[in-house]
Protein backbone atom coordinates (compact mmCIF):
# COMPACT_ATOMS: atom_id res chain seq x y z
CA UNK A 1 11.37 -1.58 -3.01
CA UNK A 2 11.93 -4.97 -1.65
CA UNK A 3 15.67 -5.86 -1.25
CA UNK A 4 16.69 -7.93 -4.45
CA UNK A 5 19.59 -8.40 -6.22
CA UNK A 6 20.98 -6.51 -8.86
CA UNK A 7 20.98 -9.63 -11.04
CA UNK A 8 17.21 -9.65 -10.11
CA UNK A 9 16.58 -6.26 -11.31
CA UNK A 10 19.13 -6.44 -14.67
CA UNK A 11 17.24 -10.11 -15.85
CA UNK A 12 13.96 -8.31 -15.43
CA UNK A 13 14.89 -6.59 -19.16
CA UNK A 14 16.30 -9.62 -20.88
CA UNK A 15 14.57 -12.40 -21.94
CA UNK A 16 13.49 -14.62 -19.38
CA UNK A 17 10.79 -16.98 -17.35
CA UNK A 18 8.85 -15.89 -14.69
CA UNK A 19 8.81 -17.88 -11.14
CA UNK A 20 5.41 -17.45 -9.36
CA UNK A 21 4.36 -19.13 -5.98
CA UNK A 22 1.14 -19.69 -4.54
CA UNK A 23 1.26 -21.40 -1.10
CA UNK A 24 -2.00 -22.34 1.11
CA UNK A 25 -1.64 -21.88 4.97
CA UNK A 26 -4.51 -24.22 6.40
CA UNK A 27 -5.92 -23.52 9.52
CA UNK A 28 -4.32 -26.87 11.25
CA UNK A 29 -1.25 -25.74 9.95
CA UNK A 30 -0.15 -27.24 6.75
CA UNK A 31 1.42 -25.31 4.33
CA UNK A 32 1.05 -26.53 0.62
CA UNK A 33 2.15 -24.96 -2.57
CA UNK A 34 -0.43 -25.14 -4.69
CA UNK A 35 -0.45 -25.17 -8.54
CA UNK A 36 -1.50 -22.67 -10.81
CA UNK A 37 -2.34 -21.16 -13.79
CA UNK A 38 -2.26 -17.40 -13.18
CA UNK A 39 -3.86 -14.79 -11.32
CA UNK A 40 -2.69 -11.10 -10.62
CA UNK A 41 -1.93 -8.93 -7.50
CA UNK A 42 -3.33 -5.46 -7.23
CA UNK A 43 -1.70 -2.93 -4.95
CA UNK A 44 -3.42 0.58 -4.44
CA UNK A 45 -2.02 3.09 -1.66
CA UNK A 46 -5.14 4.40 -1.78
CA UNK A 47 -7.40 1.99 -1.24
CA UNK A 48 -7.99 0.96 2.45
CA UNK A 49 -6.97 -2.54 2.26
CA UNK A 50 -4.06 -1.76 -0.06
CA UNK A 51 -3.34 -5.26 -1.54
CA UNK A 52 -6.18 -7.95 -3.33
CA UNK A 53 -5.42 -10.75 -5.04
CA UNK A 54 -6.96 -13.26 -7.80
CA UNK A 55 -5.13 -16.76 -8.35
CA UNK A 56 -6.70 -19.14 -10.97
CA UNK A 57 -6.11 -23.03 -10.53
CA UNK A 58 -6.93 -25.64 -12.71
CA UNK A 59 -8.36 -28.48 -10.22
CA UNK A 60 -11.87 -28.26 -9.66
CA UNK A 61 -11.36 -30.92 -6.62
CA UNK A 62 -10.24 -28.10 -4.91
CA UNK A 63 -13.63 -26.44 -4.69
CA UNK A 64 -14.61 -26.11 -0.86
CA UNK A 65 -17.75 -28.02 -0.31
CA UNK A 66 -17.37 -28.49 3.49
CA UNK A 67 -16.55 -25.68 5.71
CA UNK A 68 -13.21 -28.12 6.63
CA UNK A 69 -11.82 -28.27 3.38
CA UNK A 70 -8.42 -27.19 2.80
CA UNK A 71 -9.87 -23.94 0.62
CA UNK A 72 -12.71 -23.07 2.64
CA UNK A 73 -12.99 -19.73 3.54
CA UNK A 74 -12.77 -19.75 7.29
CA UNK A 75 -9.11 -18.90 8.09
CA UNK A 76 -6.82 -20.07 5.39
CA UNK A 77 -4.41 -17.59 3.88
CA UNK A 78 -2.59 -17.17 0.85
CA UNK A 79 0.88 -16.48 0.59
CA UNK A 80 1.80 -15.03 -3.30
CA UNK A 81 5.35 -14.58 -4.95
CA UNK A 82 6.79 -13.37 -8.24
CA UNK A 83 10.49 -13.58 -9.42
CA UNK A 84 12.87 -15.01 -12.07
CA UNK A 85 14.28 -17.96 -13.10
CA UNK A 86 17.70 -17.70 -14.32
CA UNK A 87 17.74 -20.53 -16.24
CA UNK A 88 20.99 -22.35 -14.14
CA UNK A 89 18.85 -24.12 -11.69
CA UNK A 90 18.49 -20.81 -9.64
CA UNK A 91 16.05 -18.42 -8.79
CA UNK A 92 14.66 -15.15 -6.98
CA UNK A 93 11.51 -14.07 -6.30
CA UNK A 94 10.04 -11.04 -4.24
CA UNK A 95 7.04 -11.26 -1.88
CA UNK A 96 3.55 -10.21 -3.23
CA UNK A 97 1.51 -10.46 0.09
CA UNK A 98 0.23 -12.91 2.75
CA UNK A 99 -3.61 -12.72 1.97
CA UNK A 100 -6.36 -13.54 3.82
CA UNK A 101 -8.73 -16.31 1.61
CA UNK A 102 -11.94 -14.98 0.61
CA UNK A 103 -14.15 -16.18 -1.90
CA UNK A 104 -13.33 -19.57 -4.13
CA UNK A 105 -15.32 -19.83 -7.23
CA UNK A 106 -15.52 -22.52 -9.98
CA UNK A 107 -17.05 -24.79 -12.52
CA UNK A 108 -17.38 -28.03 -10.33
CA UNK A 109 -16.86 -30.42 -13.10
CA UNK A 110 -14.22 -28.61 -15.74
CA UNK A 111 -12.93 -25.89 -13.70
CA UNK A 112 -10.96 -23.43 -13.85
CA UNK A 113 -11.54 -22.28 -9.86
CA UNK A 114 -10.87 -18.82 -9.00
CA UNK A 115 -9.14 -17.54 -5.60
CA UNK A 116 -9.23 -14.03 -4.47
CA UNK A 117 -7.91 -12.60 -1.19
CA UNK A 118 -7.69 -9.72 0.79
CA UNK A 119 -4.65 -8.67 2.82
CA UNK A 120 -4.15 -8.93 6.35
CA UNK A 121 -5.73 -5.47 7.19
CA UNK A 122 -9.09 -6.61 6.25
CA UNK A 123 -8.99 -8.79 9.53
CA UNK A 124 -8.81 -5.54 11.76
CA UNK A 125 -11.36 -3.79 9.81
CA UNK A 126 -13.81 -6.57 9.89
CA UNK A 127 -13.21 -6.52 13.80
CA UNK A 128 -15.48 -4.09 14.28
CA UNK A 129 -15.83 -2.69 17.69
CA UNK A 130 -18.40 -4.66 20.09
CA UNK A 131 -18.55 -2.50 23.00
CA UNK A 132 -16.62 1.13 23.13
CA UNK A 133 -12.99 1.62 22.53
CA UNK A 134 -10.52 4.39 24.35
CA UNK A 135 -7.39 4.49 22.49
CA UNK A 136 -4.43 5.99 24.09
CA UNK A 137 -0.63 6.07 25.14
CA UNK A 138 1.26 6.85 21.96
CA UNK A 139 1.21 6.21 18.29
CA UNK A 140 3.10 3.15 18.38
CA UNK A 141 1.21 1.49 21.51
CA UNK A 142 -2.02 2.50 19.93
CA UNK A 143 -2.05 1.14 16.46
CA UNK A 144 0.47 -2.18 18.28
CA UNK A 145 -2.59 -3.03 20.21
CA UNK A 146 -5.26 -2.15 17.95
CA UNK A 147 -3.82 -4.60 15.46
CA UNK A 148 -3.28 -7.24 17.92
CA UNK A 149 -6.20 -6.97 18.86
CA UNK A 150 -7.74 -8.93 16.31
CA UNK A 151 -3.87 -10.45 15.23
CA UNK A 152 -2.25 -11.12 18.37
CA UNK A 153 0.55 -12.99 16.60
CA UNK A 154 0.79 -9.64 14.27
CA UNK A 155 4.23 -8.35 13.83
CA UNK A 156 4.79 -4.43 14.06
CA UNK A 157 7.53 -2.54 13.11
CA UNK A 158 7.59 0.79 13.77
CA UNK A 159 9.53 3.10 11.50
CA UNK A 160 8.67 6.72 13.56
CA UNK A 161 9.46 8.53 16.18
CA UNK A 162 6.88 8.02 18.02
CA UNK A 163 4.88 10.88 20.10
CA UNK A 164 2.44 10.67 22.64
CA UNK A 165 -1.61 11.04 21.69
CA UNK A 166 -4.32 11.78 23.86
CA UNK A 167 -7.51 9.71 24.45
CA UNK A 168 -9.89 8.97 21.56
CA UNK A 169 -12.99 7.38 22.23
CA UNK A 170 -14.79 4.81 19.28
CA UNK A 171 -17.91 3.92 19.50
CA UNK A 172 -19.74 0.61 18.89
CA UNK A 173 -19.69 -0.42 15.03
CA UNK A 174 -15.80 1.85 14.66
CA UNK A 175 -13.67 0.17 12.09
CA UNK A 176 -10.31 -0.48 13.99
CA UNK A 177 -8.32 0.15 10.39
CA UNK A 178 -10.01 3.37 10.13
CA UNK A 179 -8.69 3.84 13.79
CA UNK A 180 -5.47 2.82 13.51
CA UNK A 181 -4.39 5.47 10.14
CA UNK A 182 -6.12 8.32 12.20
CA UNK A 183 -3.84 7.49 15.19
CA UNK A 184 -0.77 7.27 12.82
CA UNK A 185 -1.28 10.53 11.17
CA UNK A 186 -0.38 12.21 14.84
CA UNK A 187 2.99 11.18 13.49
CA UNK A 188 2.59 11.78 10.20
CA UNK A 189 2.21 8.61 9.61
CA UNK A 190 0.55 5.50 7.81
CA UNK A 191 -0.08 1.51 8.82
CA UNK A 192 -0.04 -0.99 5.91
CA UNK A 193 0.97 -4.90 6.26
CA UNK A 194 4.01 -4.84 3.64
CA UNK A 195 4.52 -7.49 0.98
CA UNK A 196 5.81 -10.34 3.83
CA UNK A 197 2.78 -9.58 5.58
CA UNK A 198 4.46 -7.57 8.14
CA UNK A 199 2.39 -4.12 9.65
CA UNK A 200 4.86 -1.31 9.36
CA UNK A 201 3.83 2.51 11.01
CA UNK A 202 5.79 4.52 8.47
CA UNK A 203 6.07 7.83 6.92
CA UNK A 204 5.40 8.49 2.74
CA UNK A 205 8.70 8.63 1.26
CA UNK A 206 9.31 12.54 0.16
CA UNK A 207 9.65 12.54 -3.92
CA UNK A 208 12.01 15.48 -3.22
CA UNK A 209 14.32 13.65 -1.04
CA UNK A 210 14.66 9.72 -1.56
CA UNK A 211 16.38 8.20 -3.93
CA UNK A 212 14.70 6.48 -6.86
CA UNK A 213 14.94 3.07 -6.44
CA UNK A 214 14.51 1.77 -9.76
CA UNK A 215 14.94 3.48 -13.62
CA UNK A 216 11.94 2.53 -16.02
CA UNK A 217 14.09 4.36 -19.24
CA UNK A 218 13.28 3.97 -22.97
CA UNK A 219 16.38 2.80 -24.51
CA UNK A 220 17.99 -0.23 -25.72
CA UNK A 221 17.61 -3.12 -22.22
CA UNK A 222 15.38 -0.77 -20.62
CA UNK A 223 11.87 -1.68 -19.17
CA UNK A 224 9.92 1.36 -20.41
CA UNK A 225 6.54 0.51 -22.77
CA UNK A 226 4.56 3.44 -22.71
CA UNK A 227 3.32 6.30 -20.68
CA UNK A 228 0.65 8.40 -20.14
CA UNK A 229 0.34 11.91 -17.93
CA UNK A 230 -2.63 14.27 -16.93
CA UNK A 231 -3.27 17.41 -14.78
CA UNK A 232 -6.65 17.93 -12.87
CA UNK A 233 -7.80 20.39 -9.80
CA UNK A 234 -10.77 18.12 -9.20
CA UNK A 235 -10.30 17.26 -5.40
CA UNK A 236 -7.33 18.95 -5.02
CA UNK A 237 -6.18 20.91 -2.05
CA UNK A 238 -3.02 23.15 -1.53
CA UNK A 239 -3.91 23.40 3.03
CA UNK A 240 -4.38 21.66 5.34
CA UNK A 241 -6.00 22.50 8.48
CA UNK A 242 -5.67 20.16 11.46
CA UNK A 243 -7.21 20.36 14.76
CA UNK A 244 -7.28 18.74 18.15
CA UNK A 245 -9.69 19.28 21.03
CA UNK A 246 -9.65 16.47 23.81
CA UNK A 247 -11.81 17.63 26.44
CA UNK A 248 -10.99 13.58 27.96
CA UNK A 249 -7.74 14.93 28.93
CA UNK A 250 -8.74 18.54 29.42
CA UNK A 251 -6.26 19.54 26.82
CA UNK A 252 -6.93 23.05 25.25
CA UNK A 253 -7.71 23.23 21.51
CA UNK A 254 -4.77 23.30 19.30
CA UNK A 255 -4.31 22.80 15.97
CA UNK A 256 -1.95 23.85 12.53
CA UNK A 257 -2.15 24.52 9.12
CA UNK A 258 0.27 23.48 6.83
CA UNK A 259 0.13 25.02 3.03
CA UNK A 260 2.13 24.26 -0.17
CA UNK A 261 4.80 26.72 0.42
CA UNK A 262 6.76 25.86 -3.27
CA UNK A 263 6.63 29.00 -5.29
CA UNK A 264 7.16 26.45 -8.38
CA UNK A 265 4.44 24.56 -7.66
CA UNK A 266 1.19 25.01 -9.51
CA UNK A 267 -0.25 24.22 -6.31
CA UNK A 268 1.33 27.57 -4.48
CA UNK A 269 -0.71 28.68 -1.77
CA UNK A 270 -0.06 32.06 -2.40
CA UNK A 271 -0.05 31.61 -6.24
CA UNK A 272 -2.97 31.89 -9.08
CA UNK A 273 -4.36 28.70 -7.87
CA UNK A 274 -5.34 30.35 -4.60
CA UNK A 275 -6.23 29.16 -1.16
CA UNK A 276 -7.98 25.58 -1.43
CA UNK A 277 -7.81 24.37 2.15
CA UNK A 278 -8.70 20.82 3.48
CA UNK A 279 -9.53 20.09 7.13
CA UNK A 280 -9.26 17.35 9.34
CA UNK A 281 -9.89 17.05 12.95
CA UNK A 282 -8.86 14.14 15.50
CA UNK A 283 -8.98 14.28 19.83
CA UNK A 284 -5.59 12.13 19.42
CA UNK A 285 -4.16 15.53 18.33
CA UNK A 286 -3.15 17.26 21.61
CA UNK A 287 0.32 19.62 20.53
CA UNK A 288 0.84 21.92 17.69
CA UNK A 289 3.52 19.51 16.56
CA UNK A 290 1.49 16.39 16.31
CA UNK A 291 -1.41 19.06 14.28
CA UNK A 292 1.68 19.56 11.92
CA UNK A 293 2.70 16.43 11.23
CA UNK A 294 -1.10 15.15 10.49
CA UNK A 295 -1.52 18.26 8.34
CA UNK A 296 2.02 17.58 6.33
CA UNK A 297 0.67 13.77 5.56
CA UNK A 298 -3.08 15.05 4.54
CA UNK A 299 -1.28 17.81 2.46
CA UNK A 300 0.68 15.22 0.32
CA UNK A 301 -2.24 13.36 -0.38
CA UNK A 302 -4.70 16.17 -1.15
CA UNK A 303 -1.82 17.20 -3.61
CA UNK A 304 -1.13 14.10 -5.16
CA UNK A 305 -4.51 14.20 -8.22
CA UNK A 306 -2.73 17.44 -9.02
CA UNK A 307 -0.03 15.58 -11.98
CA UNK A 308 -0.41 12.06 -12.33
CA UNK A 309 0.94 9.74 -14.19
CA UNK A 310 0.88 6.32 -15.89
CA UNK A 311 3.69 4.31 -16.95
CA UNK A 312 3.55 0.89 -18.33
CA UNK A 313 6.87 -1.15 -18.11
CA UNK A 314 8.08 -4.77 -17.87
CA UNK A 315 7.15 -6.34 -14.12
CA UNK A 316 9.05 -5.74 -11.55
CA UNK A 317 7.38 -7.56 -8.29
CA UNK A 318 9.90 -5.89 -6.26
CA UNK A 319 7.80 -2.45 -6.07
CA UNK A 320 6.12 -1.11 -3.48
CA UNK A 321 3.64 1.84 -3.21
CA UNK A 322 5.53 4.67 -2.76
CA UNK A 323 8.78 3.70 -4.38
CA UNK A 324 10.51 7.09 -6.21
CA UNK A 325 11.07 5.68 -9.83
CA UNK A 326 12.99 7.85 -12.23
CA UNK A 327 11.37 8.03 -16.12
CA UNK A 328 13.11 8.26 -19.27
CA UNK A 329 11.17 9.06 -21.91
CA UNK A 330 11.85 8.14 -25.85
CA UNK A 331 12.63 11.87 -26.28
CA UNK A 332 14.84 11.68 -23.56
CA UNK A 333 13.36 13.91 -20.74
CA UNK A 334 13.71 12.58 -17.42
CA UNK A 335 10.97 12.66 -14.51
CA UNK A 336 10.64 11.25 -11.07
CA UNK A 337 7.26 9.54 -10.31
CA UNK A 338 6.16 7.99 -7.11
CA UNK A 339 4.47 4.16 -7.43
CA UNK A 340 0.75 4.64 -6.19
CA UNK A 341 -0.98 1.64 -7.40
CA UNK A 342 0.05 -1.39 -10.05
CA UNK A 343 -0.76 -4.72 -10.76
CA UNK A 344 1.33 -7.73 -10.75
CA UNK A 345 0.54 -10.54 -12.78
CA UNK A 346 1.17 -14.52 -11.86
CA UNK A 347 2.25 -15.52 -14.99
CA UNK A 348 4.36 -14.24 -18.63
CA UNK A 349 2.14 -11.18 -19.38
CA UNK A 350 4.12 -8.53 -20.12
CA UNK A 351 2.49 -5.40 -19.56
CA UNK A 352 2.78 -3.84 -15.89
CA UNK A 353 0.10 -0.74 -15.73
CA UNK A 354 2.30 1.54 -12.59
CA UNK A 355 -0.23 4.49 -11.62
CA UNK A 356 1.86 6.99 -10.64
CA UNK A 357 1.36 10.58 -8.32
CA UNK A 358 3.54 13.72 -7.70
CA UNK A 359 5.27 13.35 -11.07
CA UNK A 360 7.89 16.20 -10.66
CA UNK A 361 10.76 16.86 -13.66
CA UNK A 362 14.38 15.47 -12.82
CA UNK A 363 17.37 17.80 -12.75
């Protein structure tokens, strides 16, 4: 979750209004906050560019109708914010994204004019590959220079340990983003540009093991509204099998599989849900180690449709994909849930839809 205070977190259940900011980063430079009448952001850890957004403005003079207008969409960005105002003057608010501007849409004459924007991830994976690419070094160096490639004023952070990969050739047409999560998951590892638009090569936080970071409980100040929860096999996968053969490097095959090894989960690999292996192969693989630690990441995802959950509370733009939150229920039981996707809304809506995976019972 994004740092806030605790004065942030304890308003977000008492009656309050919302502070929202839209600001417009032209491409010679300006920065101007723009006004505005709503708009959501959507964040989805499964989606390849994991954060869209929609802002809705009143001023049909905005409408681009040269490619140099301020709202053209040739380069200008969007940065979005959500918080509260405390009502002495003061406020908080927590990132949403730094978008890149996409489409602008409106009634010329009467408005309203609709903004929607894709984060900065999009720019790598629209820099497709002109000639052949050779990736190589480590995971760090790899994805660092495949995102500058087309960002060279990107910042990465790197949250790993990193290990060394061995050469992977892309061809002509390769999406870079594509490139850039298979070279992380040598680490175990993902790449997403966080909520200040930074590009972070991190692990998935382990449901087991980190703390929940915020309680969504159904009781007198808390944020809970309702919640839904489901089971399904469809997709689902309790192995993974990952290989690596770089014959670049001369590297002899090696590879791992990694299996649900919890004799309480439903999921057991040697339980009555049997063997249901997945597979994935990559020539940046080149130890048994660096097989593993792909295998452990693809195994928590192929695992995740298995109990799912959704949970509607009061907004909290603070969230990120990921996040542990602990569930209280009205009858009291208590369950940890992991934030997959949710959408954040730009102005006093109350709802706030959290799709949640892994759901797993609290002790």
């Amino acid at each position: 979750m994004y740092p806030v205070s605790a004065r942030f977190l304890a308003r977000l259940t008492e009656s309050h209004r919302v502070a929202t900011l839209v600001q417009l980063f032209t491409t010679d430079g300006r920065v101007l906050d723009l006004e505005h009448e709503g708009g959501s952001v959507t964040v989805d850890w499964a989606q390849s560019v994991r954060r869209t957004c929609t802002v809705t403005i009143a001023d049909p003079a905005l409408i681009p109708r040269t490619p140099t207008d301020q709202l053209a969409v040739y380069g200008a960005r969007l940065r979005l914010a959500r918080g509260v105002d405390f009502g002495d003057g003061s406020s908080e608010l927590a990132p949403l994204g730094l978008f890149r501007l996409d489409d602008v849409d409106g009634d010329i004459n009467d408005g309203p004019v609709t903004l929607q924007g894709k984060d900065l991830s999009a720019c790598i994976a629209d820099d497709k590959f002109t000639t052949p690419y050779t990736a190589t070094g480590t995971v760090v160096t790899a994805v660092t220079a495949l995102i500058r490639r087309s960002l060279p004023d990107a910042d990465v952070v790197s949250l790993i340990t990193d290990i060394a990969i061995g050469r992977r050739a892309y061809a002509i047409e390769a999406d870079p983003w594509a490139a850039c999560q298979e070279i992380a998951s040598a680490a175990g590892a993902v790449v997403y540009p966080n909520a200040d638009g930074t590009f972070l090569i991190a692990t998935l936080p382990d449901l087991l093991t980190t703390p929940p970071v915020w309680e969504i409980a159904a009781a007198e100040g808390g944020a809970y509204i309702k919640a839904n929860r489901g089971m399904s096999s469809a997709s689902v996968y309790n192995g993974v099998l990952a290989r690596g053969e770089n014959t670049a490097d001369n590297i002899a095959p090696v590879s791992a599989l990694v299996v649900d090894s919890d004799p309480s989960s439903p999921t057991y690999w040697d339980g009555p849900f049997g063997h249901r292996p997945a597979f994935f192969t990559s020539a940046t693989l080149t130890t048994s180690g660096a097989c593993a630690n792909a295998a452990a990441l693809k195994l928590v995802q192929a695992k995740a449709p298995n109990s799912s959950g959704d949970i509607t509370s009061l907004p909290n733009a603070a969230l990120e994909p990921g996040d542990v939150l602990r569930i209280v229920h009205p009858d009291g039981t208590r369950e940890l849930h992991q934030a997959a996707g949710f959408t954040v809304p730009l102005d006093e809506s109350g709802d706030f839809p959290i799709t949640t995976i892994s759901a797993k019972e609290d002790s």
